[in-house]
C-alpha atoms as a PDB file:
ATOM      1  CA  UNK A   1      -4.757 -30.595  66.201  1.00  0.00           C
ATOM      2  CA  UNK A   2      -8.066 -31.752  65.207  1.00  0.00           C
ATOM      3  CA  UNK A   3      -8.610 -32.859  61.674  1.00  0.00           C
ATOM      4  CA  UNK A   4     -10.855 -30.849  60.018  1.00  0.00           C
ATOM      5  CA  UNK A   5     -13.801 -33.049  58.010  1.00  0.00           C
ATOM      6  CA  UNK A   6     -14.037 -30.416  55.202  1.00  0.00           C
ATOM      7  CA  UNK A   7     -11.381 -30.606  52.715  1.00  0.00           C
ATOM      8  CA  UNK A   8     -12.225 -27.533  50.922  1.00  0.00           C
ATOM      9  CA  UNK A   9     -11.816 -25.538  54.705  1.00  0.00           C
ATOM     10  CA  UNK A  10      -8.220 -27.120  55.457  1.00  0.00           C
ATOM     11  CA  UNK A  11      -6.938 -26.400  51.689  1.00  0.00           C
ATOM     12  CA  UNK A  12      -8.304 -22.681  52.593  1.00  0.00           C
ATOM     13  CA  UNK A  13      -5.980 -22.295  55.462  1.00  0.00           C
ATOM     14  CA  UNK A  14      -2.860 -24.289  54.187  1.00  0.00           C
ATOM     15  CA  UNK A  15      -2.847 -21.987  51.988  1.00  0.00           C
ATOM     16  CA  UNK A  16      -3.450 -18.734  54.166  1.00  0.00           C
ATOM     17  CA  UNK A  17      -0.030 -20.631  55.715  1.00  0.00           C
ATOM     18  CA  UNK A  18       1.866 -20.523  51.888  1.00  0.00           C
ATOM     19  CA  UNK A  19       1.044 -17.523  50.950  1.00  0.00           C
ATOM     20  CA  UNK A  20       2.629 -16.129  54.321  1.00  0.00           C
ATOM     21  CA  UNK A  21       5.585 -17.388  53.837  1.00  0.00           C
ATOM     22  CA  UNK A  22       5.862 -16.892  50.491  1.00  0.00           C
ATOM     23  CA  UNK A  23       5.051 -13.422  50.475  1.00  0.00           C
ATOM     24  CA  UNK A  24       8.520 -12.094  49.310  1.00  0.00           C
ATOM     25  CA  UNK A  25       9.501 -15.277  47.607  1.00  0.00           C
ATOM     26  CA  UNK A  26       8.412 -17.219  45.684  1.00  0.00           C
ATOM     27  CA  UNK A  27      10.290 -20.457  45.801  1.00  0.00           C
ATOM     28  CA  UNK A  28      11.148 -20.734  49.982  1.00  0.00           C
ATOM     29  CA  UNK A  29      12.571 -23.792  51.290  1.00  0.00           C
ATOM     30  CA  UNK A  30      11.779 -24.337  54.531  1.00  0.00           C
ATOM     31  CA  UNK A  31      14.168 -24.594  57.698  1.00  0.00           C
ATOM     32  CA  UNK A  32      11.777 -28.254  58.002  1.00  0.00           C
ATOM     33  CA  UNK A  33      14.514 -31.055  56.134  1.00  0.00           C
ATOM     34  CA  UNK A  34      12.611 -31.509  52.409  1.00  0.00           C
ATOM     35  CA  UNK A  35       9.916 -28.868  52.892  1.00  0.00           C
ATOM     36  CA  UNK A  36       9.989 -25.797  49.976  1.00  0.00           C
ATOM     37  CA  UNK A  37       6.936 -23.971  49.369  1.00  0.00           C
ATOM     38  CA  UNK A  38       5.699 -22.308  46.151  1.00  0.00           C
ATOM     39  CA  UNK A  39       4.165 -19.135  44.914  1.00  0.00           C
ATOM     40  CA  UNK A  40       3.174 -18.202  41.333  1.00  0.00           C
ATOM     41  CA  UNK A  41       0.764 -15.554  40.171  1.00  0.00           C
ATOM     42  CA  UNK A  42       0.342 -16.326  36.854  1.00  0.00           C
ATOM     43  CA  UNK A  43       0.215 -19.174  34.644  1.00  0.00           C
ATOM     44  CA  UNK A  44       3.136 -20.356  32.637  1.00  0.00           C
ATOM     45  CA  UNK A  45       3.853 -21.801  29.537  1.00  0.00           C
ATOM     46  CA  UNK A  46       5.526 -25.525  29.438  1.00  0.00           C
ATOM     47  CA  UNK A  47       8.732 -25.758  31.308  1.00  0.00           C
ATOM     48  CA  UNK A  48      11.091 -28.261  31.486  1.00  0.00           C
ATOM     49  CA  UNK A  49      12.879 -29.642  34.833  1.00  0.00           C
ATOM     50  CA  UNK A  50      12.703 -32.592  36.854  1.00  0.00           C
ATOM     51  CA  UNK A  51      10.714 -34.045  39.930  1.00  0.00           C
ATOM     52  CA  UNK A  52      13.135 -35.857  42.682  1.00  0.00           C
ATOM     53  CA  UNK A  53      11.272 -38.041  45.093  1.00  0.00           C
ATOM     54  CA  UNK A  54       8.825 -35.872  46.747  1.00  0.00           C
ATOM     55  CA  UNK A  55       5.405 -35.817  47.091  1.00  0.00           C
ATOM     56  CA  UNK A  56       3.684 -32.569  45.846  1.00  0.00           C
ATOM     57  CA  UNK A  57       0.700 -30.807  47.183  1.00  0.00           C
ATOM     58  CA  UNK A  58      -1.567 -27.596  45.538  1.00  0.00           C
ATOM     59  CA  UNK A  59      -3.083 -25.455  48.208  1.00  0.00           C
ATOM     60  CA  UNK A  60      -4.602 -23.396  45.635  1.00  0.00           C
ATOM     61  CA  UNK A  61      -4.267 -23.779  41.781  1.00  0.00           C
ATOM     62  CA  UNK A  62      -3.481 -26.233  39.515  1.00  0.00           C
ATOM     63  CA  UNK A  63      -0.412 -27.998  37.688  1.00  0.00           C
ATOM     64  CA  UNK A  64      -0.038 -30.043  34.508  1.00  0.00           C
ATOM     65  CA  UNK A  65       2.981 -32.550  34.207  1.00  0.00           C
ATOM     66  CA  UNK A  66       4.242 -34.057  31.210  1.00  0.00           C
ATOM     67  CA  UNK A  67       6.350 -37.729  31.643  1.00  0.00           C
ATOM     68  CA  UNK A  68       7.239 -38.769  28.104  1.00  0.00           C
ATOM     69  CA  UNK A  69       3.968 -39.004  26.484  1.00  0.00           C
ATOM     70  CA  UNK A  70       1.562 -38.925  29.848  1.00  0.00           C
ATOM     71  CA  UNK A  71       0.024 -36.240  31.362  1.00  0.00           C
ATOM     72  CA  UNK A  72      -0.589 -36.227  35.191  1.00  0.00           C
ATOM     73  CA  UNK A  73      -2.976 -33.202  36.446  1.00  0.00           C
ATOM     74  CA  UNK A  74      -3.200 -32.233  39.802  1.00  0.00           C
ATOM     75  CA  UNK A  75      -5.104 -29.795  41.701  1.00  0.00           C
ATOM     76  CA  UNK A  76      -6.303 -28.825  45.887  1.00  0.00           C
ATOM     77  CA  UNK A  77      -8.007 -32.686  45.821  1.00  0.00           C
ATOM     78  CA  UNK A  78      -4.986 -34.057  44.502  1.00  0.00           C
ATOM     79  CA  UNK A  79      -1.211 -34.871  45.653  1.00  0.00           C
ATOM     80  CA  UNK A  80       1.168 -36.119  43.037  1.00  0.00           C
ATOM     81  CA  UNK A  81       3.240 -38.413  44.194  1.00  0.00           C
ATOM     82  CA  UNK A  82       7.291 -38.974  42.356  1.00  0.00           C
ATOM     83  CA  UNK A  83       9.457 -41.763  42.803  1.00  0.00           C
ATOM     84  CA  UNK A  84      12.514 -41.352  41.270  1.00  0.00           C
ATOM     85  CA  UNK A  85      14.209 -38.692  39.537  1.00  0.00           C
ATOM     86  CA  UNK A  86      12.103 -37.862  36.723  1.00  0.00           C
ATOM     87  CA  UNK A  87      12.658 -35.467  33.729  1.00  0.00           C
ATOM     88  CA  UNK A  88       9.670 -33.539  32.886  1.00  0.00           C
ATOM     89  CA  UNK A  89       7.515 -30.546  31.486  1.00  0.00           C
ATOM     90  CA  UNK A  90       5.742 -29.070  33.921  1.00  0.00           C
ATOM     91  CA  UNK A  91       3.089 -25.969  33.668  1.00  0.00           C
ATOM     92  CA  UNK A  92       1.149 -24.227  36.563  1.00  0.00           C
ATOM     93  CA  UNK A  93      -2.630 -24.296  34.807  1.00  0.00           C
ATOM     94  CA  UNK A  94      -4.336 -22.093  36.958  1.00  0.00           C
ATOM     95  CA  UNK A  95      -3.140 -19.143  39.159  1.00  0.00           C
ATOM     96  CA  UNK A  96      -4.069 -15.351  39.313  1.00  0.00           C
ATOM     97  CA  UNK A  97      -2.483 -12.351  40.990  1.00  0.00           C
ATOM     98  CA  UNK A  98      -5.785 -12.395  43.002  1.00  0.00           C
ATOM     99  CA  UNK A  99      -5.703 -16.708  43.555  1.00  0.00           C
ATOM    100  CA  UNK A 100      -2.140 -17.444  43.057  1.00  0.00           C
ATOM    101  CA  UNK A 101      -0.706 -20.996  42.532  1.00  0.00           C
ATOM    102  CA  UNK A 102       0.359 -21.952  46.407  1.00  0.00           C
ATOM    103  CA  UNK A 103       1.906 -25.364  46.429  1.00  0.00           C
ATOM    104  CA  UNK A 104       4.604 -27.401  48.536  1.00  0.00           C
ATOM    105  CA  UNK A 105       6.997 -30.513  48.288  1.00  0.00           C
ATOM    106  CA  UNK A 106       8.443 -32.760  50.459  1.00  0.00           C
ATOM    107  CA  UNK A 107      11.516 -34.765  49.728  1.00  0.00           C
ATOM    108  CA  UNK A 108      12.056 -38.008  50.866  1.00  0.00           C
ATOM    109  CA  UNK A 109      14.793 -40.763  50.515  1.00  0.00           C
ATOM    110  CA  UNK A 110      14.619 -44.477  50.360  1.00  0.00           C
ATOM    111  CA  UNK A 111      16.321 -45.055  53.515  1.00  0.00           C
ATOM    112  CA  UNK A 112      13.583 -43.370  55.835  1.00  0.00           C
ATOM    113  CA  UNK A 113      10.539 -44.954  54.131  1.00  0.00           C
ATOM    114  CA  UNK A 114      12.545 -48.369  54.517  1.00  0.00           C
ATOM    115  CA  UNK A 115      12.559 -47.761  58.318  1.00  0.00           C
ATOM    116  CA  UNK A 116       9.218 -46.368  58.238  1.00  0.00           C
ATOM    117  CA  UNK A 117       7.789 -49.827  56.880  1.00  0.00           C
ATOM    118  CA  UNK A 118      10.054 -51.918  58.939  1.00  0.00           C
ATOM    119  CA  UNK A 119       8.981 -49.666  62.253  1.00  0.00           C
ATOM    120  CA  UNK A 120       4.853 -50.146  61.226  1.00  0.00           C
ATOM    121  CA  UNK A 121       5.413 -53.542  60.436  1.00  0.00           C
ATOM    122  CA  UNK A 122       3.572 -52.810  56.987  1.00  0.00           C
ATOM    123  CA  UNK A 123       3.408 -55.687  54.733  1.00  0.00           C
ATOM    124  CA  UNK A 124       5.683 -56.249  51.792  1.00  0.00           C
ATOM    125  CA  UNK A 125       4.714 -55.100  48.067  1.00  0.00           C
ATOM    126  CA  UNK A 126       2.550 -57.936  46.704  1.00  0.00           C
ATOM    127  CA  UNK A 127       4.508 -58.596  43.382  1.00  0.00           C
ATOM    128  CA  UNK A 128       7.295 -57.713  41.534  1.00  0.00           C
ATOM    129  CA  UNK A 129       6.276 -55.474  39.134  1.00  0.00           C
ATOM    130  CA  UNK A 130       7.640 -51.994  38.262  1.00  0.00           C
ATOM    131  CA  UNK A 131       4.826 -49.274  38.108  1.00  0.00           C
ATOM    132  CA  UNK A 132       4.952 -45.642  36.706  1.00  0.00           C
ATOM    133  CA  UNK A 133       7.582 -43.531  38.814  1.00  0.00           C
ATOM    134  CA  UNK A 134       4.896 -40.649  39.241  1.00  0.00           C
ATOM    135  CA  UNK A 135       1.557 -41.164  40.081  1.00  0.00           C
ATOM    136  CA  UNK A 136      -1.504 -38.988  41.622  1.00  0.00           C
ATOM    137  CA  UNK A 137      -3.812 -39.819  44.589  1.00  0.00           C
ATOM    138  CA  UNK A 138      -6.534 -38.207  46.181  1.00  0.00           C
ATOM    139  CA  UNK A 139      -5.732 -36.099  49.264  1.00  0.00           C
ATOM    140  CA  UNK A 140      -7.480 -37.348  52.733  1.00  0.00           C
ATOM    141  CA  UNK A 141      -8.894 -34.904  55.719  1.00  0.00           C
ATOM    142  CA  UNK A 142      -5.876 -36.394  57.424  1.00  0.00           C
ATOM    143  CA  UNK A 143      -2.754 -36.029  54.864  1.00  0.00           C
ATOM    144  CA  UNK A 144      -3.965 -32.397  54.823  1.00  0.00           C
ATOM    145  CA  UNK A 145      -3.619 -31.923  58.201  1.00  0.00           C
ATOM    146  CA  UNK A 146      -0.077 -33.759  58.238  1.00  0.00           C
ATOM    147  CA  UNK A 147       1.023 -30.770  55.528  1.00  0.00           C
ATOM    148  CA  UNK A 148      -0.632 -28.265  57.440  1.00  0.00           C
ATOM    149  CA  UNK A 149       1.300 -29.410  60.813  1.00  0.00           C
ATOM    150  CA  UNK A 150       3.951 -29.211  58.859  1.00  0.00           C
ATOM    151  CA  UNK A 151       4.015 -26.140  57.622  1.00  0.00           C
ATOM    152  CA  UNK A 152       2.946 -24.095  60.514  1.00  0.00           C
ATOM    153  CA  UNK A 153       5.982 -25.590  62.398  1.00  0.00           C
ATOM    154  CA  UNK A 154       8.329 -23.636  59.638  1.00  0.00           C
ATOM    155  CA  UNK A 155       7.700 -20.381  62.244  1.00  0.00           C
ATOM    156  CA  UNK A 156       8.559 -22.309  65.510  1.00  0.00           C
ATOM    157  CA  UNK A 157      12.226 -22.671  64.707  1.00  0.00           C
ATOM    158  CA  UNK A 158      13.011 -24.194  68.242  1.00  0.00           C
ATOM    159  CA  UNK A 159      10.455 -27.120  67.583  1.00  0.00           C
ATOM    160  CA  UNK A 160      11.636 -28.154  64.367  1.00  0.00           C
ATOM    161  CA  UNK A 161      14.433 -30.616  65.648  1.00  0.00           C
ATOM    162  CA  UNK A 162      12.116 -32.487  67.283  1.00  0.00           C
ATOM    163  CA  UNK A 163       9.174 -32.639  65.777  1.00  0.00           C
ATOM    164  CA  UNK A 164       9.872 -32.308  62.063  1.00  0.00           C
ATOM    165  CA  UNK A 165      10.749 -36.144  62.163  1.00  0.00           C
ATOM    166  CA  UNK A 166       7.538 -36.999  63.650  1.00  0.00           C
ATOM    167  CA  UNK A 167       5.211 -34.922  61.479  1.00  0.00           C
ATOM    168  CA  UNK A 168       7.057 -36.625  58.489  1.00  0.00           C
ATOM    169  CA  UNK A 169       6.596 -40.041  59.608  1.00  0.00           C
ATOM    170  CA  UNK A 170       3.209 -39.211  59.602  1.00  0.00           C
ATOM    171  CA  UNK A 171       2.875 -37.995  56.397  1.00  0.00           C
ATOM    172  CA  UNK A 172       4.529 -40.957  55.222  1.00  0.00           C
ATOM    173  CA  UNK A 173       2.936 -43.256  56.855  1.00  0.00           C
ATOM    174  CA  UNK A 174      -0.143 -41.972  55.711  1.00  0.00           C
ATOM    175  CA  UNK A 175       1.311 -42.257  51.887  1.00  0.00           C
ATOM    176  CA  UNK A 176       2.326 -46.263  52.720  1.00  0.00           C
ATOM    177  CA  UNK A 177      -0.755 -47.004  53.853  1.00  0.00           C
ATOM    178  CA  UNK A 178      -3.274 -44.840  51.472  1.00  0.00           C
ATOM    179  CA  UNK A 179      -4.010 -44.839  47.688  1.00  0.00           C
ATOM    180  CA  UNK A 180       0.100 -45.103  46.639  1.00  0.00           C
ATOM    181  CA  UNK A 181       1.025 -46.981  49.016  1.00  0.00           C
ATOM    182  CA  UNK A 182       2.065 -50.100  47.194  1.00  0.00           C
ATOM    183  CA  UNK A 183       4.049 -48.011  45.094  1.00  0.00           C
ATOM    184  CA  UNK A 184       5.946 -46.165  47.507  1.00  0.00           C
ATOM    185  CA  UNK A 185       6.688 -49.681  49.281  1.00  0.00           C
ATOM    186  CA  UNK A 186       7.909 -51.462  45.651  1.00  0.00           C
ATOM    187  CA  UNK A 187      10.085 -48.412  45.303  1.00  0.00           C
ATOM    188  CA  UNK A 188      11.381 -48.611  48.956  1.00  0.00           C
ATOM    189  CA  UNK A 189      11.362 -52.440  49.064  1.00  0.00           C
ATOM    190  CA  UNK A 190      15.313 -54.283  48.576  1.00  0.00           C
ATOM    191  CA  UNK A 191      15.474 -56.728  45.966  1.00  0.00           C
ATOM    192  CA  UNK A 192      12.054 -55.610  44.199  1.00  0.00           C
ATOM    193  CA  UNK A 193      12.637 -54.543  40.431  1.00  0.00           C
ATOM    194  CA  UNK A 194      10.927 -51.096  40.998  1.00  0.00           C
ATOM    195  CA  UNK A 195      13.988 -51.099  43.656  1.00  0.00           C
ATOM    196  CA  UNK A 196      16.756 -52.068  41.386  1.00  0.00           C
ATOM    197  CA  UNK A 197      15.693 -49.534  38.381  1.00  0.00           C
ATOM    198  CA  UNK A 198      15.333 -46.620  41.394  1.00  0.00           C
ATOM    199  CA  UNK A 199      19.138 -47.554  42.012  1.00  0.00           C
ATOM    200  CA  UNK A 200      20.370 -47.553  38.290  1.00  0.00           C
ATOM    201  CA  UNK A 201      18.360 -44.293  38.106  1.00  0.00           C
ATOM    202  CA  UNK A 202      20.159 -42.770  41.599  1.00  0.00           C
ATOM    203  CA  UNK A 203      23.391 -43.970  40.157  1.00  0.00           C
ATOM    204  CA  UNK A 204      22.674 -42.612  36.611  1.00  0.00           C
ATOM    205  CA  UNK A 205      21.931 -38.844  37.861  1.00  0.00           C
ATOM    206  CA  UNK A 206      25.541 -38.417  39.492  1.00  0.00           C
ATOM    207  CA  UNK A 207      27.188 -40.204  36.087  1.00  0.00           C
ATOM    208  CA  UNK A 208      25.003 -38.911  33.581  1.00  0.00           C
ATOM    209  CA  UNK A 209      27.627 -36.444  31.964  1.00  0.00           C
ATOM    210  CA  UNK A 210      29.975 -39.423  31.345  1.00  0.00           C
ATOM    211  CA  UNK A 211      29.951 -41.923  28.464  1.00  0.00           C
ATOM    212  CA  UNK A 212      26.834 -44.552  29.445  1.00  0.00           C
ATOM    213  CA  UNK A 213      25.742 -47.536  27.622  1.00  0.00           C
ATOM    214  CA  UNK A 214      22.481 -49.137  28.575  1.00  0.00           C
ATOM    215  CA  UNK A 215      24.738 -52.711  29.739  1.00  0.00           C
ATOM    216  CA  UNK A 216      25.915 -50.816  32.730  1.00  0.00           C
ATOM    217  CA  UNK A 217      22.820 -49.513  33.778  1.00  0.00           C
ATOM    218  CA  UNK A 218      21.148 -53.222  33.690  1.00  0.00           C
ATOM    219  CA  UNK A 219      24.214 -54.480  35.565  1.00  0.00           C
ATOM    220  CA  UNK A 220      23.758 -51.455  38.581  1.00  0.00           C
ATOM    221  CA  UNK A 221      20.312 -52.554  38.431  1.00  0.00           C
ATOM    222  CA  UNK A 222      21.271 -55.936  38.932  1.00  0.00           C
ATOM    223  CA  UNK A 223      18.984 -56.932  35.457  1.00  0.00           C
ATOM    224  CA  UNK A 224      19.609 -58.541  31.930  1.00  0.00           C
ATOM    225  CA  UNK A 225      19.412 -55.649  29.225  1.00  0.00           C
ATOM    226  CA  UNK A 226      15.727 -56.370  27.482  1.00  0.00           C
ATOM    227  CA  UNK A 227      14.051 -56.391  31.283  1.00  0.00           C
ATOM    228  CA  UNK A 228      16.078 -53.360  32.792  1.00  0.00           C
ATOM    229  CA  UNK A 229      14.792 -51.875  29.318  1.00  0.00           C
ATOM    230  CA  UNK A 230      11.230 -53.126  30.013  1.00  0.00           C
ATOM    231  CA  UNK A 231      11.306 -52.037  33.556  1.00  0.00           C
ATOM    232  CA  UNK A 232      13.129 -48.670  33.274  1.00  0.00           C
ATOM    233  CA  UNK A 233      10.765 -47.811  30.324  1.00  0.00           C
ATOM    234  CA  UNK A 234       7.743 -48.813  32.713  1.00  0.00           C
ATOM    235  CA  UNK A 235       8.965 -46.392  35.733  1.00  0.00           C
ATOM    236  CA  UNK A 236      10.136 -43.326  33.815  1.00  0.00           C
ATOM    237  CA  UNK A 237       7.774 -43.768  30.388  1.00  0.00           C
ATOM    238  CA  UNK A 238      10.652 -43.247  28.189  1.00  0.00           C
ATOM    239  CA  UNK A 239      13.849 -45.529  27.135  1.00  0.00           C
ATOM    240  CA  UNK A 240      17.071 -45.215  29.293  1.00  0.00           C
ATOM    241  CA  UNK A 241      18.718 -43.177  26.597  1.00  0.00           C
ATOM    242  CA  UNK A 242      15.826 -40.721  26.230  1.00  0.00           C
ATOM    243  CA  UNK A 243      16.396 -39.955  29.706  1.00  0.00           C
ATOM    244  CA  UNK A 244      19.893 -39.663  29.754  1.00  0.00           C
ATOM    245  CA  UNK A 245      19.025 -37.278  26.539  1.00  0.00           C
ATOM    246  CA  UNK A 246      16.702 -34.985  28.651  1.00  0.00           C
ATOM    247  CA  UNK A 247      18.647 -34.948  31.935  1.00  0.00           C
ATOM    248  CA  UNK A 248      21.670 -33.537  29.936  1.00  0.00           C
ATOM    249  CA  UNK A 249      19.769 -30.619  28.019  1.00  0.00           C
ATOM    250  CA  UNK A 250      17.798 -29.895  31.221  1.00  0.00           C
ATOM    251  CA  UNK A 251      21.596 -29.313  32.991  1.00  0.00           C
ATOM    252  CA  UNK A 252      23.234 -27.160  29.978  1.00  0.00           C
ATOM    253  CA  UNK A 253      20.330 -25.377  30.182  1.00  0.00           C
ATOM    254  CA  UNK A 254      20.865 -24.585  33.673  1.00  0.00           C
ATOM    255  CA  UNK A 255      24.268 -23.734  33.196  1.00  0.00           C
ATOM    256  CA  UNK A 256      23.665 -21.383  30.216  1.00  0.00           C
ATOM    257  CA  UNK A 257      21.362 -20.011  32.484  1.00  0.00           C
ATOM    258  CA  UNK A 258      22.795 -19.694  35.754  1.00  0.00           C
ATOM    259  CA  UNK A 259      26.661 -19.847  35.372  1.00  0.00           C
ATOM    260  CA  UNK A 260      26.531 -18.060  31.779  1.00  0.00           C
ATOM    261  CA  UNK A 261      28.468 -20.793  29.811  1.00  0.00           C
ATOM    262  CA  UNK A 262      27.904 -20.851  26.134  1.00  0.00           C
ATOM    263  CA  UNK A 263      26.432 -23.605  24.192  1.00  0.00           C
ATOM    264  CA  UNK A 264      29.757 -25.193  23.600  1.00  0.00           C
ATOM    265  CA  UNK A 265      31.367 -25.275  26.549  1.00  0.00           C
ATOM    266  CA  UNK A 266      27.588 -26.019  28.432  1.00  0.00           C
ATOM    267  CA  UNK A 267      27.390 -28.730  26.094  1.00  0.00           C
ATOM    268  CA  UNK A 268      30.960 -30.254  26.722  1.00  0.00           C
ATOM    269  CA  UNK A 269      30.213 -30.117  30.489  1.00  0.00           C
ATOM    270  CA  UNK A 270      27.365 -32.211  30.107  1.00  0.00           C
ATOM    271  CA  UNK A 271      28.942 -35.204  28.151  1.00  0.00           C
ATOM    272  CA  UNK A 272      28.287 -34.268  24.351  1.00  0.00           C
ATOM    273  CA  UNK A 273      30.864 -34.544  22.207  1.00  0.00           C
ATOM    274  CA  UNK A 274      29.831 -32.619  19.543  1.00  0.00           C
ATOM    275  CA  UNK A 275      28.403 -29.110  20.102  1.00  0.00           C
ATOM    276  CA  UNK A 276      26.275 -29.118  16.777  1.00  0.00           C
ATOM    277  CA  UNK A 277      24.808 -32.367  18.064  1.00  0.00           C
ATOM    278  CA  UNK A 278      24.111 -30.536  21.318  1.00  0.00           C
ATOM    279  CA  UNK A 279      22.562 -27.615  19.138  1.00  0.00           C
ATOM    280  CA  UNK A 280      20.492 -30.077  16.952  1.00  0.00           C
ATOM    281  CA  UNK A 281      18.767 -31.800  19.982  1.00  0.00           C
ATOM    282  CA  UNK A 282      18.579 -28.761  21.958  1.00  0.00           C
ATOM    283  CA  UNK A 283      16.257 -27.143  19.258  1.00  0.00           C
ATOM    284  CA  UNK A 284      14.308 -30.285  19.004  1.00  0.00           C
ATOM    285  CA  UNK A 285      13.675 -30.349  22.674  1.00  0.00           C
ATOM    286  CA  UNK A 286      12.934 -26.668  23.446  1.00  0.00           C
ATOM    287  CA  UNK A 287      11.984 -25.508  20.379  1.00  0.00           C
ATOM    288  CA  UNK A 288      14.524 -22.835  19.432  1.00  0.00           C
ATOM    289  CA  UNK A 289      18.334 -22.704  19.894  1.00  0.00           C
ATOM    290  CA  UNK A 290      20.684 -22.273  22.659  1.00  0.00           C
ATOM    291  CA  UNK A 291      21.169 -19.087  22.161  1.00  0.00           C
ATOM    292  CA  UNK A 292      17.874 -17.665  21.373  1.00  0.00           C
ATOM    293  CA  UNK A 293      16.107 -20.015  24.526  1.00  0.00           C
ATOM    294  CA  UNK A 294      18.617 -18.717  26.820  1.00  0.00           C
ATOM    295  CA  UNK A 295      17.892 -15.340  25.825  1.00  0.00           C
ATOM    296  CA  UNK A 296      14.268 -15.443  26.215  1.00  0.00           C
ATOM    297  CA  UNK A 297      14.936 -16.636  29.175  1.00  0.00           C
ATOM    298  CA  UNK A 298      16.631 -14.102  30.487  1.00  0.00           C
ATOM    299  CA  UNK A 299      14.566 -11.389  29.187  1.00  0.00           C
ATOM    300  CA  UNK A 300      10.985 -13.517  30.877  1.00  0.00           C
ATOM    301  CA  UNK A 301      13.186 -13.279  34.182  1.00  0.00           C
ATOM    302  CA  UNK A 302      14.147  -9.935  33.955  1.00  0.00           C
ATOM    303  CA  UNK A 303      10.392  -9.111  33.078  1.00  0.00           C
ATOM    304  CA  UNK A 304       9.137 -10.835  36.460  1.00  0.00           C
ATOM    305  CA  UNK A 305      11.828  -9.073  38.626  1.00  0.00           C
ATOM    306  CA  UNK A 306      13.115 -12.128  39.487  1.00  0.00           C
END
């Protein structure tokens, strides 16, 4: 397919393609491994989740992300780009039940963009240095037309085996070798410290409801304690046990939520020992307690009919 030159053109029919398949749902992953597409008609108010390594695209709309204390904005000229598992607050900025928010994501893992870079013969990262774990770049004629590829193949269900892989080595390639590219290579890159914090941070999210101290995390990240500190704070913008903080109110949440625990037991699953600890940081985080969050909640879905 021929790239088109005019950005504004492609983003018009990627997301003539979203709002397709989105038109009874609106969160749809895709048959394509990694690919979920978005729909929102409205904007929101701050919500908190996290990013896993993807790279993130707005057809039409915008989005406001909150990591720590920095704000990333992006919008139909913009991908954002996460390395790592990342707690965050996020908050679609601009959608309308006549322009609704249309946006994708694509998941990747470390393994694939290793053998990307070793297939391309791309150079190594230049230093050592750990960078933010989320960044934003501009979007190209050409990554556009990647996504587009992409997500017109989610109707040809007998061509996605074999050329979902392709399309996405595209797409990836196009990341190593455009405006993020060095970070996407320190991230993918063995024995780089941007490496060894991802893999404390991988290792982290399937312990995180257990009893951590920040020694084992430096030794997982093969690091002394001050420069896994240094490095971790770098890549995620807040201290390991900040982030162990919000990745364990982020899951009761969930829970509460989804599997209708109450605050104590939700709290208990998630590695607090004390429930009117739990209570005490929950209210700081969100705002309001357990209780009363969960039931707004609720209520807000119930509203939207979903």
């Amino acid at each position: 397919m021929k790239t088109d030159p005019n950005p504004a053109n492609s983003m018009e029919r990627l997301a003539s393609s979203i709002s397709r398949l989105t038109e009874h749902e609106d969160y749809c992953p895709t048959e394509i491994p990694g690919l979920t597409v978005f729909r929102k008609n409205d904007p929101n108010i701050p919500i908190a989740g996290s990013y896993e390594p993807s790279v993130c695209l707005i057809a039409q709309g915008a989005k406001r992300v909150q990591l720590g204390e920095e704000v990333f904005c992006y919008d139909t000229e913009h991908y954002l780009f996460s390395g790592v598992h990342l707690p965050v607050v996020a908050q679609v900025t601009k959608a309308s039940a006549e322009q609704p928010y249309l946006g994708l994501k694509l998941t990747f893992d470390y393994q694939e963009i290793t053998q990307l870079m070793a297939d391309s013969q791309l150079p190594p990262p230049k230093g050592q240095r750990s960078d933010r774990g989320m960044a934003t770049g501009k979007l190209t004629p050409a990554l556009i037309s990647g996504f587009q590829r992409l997500v017109d193949l989610a109707d040809e269900h007998e061509n996605i085996p074999m050329l979902a892989p392709l399309i996405r080595r595209e797409i990836f390639y196009r990341l190593l070798t455009g405006q993020q590219g060095e970070n996407l290579r320190q991230l993918a890159a063995m024995g780089t410290q941007t490496h060894q914090v991802a893999k404390a941070i991988a290792w982290l999210k399937s312990q995180y409801s257990q009893h951590i101290r920040v020694e084992e995390l430096a030794q997982v990240a093969n690091m002394g304690v001050s420069t896994f500190h240094h490095h971790f704070r770098n890549m995620t913008a807040m201290s390991p046990l900040q982030y162990i903080k919000q990745i364990r109110l982020q899951e009761a949440r969930r829970l509460m939520l989804t599997e209708h625990l109450d605050a104590a037991s939700a709290a208990f699953k998630v590695g607090y020992e004390s429930p009117s600890q739990f209570s005490r940081e929950y209210g700081r985080f969100y705002g309001r307690s357990p209780a009363k969050d969960v039931n707004e909640l609720r209520y807000n879905l119930a509203q939207s009919g979903t």
